[in-house]
Protein backbone atom coordinates (compact mmCIF):
# COMPACT_ATOMS: atom_id res chain seq x y z
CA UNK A 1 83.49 241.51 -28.33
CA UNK A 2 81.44 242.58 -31.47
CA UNK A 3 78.59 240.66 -29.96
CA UNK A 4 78.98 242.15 -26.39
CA UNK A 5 78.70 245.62 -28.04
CA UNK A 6 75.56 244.64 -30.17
CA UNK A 7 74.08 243.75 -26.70
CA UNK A 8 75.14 246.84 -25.14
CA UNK A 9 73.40 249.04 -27.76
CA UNK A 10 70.36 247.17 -28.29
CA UNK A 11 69.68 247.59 -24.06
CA UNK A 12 70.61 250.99 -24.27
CA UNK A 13 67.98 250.86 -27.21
CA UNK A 14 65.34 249.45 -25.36
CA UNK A 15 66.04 251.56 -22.05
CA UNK A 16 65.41 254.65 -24.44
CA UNK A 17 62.31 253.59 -26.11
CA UNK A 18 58.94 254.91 -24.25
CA UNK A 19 55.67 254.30 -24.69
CA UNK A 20 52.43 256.44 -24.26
CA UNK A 21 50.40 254.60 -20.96
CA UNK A 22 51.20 251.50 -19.05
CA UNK A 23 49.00 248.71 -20.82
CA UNK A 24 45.51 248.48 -19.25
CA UNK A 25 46.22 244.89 -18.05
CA UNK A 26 48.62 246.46 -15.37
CA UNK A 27 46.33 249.29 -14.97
CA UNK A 28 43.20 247.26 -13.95
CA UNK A 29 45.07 244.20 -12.22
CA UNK A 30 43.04 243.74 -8.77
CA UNK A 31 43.49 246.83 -6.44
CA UNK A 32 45.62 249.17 -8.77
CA UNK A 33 41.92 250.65 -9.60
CA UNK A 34 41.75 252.27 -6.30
CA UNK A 35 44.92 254.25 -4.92
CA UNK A 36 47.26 252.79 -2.53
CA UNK A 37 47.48 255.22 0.31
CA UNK A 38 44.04 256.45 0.42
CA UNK A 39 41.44 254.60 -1.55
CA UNK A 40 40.64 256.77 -3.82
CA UNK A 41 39.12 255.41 -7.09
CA UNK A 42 41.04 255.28 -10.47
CA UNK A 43 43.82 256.78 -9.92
CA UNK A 44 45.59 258.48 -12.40
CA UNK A 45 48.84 258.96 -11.31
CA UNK A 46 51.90 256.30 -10.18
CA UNK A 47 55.01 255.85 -8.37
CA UNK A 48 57.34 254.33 -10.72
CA UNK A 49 59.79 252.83 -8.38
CA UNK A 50 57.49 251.84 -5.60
CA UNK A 51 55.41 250.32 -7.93
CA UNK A 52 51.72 251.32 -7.07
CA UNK A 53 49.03 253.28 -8.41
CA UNK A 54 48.10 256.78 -6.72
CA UNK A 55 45.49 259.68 -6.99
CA UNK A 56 46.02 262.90 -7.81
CA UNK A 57 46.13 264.52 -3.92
CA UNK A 58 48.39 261.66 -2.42
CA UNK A 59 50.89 262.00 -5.85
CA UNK A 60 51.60 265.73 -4.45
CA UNK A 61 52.77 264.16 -1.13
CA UNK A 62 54.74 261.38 -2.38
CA UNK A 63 56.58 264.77 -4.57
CA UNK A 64 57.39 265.97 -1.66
CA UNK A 65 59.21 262.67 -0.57
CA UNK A 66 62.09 263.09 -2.36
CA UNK A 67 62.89 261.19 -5.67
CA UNK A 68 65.08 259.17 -3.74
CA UNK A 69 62.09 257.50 -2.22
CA UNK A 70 59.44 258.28 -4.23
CA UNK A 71 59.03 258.86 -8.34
CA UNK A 72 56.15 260.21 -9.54
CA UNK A 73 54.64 260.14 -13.02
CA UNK A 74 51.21 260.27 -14.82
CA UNK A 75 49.41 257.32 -15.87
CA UNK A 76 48.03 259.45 -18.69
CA UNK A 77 50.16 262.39 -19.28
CA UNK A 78 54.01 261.17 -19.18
CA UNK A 79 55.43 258.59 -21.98
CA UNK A 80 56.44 255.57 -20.00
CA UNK A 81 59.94 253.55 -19.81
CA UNK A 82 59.66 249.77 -20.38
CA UNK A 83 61.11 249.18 -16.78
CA UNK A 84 58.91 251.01 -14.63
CA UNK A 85 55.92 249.25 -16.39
CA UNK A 86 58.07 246.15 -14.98
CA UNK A 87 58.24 247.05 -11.45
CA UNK A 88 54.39 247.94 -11.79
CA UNK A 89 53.60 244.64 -13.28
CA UNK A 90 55.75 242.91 -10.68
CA UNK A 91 54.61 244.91 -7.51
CA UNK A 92 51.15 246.35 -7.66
CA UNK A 93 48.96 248.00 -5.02
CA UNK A 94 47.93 245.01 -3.41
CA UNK A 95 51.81 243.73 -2.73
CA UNK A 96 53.38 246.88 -1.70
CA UNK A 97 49.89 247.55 0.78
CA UNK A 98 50.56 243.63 1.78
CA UNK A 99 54.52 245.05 2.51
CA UNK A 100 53.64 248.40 3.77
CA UNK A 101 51.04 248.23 5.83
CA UNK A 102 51.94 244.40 6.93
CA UNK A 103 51.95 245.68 11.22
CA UNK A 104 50.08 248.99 11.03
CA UNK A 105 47.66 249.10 14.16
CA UNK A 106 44.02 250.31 12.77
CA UNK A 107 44.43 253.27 15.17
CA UNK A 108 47.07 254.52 13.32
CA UNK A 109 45.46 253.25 9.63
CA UNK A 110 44.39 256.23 6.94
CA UNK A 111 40.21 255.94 6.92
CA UNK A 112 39.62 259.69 5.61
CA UNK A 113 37.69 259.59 2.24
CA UNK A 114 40.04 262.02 -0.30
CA UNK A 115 37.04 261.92 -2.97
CA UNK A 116 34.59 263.36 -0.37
CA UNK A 117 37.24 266.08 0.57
CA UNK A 118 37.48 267.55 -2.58
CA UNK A 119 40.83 266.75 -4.46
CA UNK A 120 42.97 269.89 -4.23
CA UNK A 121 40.71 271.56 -1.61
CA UNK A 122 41.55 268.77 1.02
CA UNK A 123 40.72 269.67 4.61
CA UNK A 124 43.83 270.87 6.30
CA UNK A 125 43.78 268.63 8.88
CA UNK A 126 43.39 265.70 6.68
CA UNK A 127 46.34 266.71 4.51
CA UNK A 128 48.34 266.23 7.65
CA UNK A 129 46.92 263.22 8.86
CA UNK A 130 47.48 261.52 5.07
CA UNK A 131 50.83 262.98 4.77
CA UNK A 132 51.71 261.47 8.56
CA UNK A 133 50.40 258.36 6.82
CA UNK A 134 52.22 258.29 3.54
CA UNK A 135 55.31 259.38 5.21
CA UNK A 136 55.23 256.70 7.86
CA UNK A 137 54.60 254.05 5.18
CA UNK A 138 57.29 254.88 2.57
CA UNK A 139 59.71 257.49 4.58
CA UNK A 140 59.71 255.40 7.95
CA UNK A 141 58.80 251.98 6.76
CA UNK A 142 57.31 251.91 10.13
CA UNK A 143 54.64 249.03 9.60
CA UNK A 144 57.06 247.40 7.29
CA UNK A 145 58.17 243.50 8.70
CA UNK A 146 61.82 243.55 9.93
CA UNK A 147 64.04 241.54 7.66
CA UNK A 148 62.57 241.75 4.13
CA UNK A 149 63.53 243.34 1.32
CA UNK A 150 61.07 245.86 0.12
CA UNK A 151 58.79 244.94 -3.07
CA UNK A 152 60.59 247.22 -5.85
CA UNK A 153 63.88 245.74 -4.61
CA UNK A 154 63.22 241.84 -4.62
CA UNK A 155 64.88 239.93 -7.59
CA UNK A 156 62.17 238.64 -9.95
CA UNK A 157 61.56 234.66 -9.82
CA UNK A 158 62.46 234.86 -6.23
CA UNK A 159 59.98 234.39 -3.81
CA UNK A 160 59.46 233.62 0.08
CA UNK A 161 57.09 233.64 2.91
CA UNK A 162 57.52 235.75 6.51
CA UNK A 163 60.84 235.39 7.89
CA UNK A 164 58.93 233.99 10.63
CA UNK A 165 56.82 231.61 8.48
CA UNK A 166 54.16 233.58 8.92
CA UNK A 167 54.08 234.40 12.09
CA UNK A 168 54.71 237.97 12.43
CA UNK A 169 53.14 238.73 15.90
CA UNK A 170 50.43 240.90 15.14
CA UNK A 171 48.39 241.12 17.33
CA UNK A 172 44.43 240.43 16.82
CA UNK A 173 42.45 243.07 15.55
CA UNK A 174 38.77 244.17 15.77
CA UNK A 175 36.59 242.63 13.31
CA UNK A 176 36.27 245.02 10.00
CA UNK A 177 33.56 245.41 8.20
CA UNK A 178 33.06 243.02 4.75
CA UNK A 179 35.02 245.21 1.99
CA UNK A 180 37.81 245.90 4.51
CA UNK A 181 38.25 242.45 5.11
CA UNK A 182 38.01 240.88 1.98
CA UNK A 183 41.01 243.80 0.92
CA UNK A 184 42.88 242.62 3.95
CA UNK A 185 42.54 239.28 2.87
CA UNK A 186 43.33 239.55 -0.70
CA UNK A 187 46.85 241.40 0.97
CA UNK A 188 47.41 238.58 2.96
CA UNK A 189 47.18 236.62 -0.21
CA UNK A 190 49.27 238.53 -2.19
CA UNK A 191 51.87 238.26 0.51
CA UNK A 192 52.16 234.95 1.64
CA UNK A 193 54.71 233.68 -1.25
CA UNK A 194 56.00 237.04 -2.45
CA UNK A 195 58.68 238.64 -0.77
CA UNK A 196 62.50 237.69 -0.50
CA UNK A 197 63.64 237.45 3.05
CA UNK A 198 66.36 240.05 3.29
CA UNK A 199 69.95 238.22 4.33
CA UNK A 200 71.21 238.17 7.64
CA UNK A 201 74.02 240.67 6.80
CA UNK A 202 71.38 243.44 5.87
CA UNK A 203 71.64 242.66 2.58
C-alpha cells in the first residue's frame, strides 16, 4: 500500500511538472516544420491532443473547434506538460496527414498559400475554404479510413497496416508535381505500419 501511494504521488508529480518548449528534436522531425493543414512554414503553434504542428491562422480555426476536438497551445509561449510532448513525439504531422487526409479527393484538397495571404489579413474567401478544410479533416473525419483508430488514440507499441492490407480503394489520382509527391509518399510511408485497426465492436 505504502508503495502504491509513493507511485501515485510521484505520477501526479510528473503530470504537474512543465517545461518551457517541446525539445527541438520533436519540433524539426520531418514535416512538423511546415503546418499540417495548410503548409505554412515553421509553425509556431500546436494541437496538443491531435498531435501536429500548426501556424498561427489555422491555430484560430482549430480554437474554434471546440477543446473537445481540438487543444491548442504555443510552441513558444505556453510551458508544456510531459504528455502532450508524448502524443507529439508519437504522432507528428506526417502521421496524422497520412490518417487525415488518407481518401481526400485533390478536388476537395487545401492548395491556398496562407503565407502569401497575409497571416491575420487572410482573404475571406480563403478563411472559409481552410476552415471547410480543417473542419472536414478533424470535425468530420471525412477522408479518415473506416475502421481505425485515430493517431492520438492508438496504444503506443501497437502497430498495424490498412484494415484492408492496404488496399483502401482510392481511386488513381492525377500525377502531382515532384514536392507534392515526394510528401504524399513520405505519408504513405509513415502510414503503412502505424495505425491500430479499430475492433470490430467500435472499439
Amino acid at each position: 500500500l505504502a508503495q502504491a501511494t509513493r507511485n501515485i504521488g510521484l505520477k501526479l508529480l510528473v503530470s504537474r511538472f512543465r517545461m518551457p518548449r517541446p525539445p527541438k528534436d520533436v519540433v524539426q522531425q520531418e514535416g512538423n516544420r511546415c503546418c499540417a493543414d495548410c503548409g505554412a512554414r515553421e509553425p509556431r503553434w500546436a494541437s496538443v491532443n491531435l498531435g501536429i504542428f500548426i501556424c498561427e491562422v489555422c491555430s484560430g480555426i482549430h480554437r474554434n473547434l471546440g477543446t473537445h476536438i481540438s487543444q491548442v497551445r504555443s510552441v513558444t509561449l505556453d510551458d508544456w506538460k510531459p504528455e502532450w510532448v508524448e502524443t507529439m513525439r508519437r504522432v507528428g504531422n506526417m502521421r496524422a496527414k497520412a490518417y487525415y487526409e488518407h481518401n481526400v479527393p485533390e478536388s476537395e484538397r487545401f492548395d491556398g498559400n496562407v503565407e502569401l495571404a497575409g497571416g491575420d489579413r487572410l482573404d475571406r474567401e480563403m478563411a472559409r475554404v481552410l476552415e471547410r478544410w480543417i473542419r472536414a479533416k478533424y470535425e468530420e473525419r471525412r477522408y479518415a479510413p473506416p475502421g481505425v483508430v485515430e493517431p492520438y488514440r492508438a496504444k503506443p507499441g501497437k502497430r498495424a497496416a490498412l484494415p484492408d492490407g492496404g488496399r483502401s480503394g482510392k481511386k488513381s489520382e492525377p500525377q502531382k508535381p515532384p514536392l507534392m509527391a515526394a510528401a504524399a509518399a513520405s505519408a504513405a510511408a509513415a502510414w503503412s505500419s502505424e495505425w491500430p485497426v479499430a475492433a470490430a465492436s467500435g472499439g
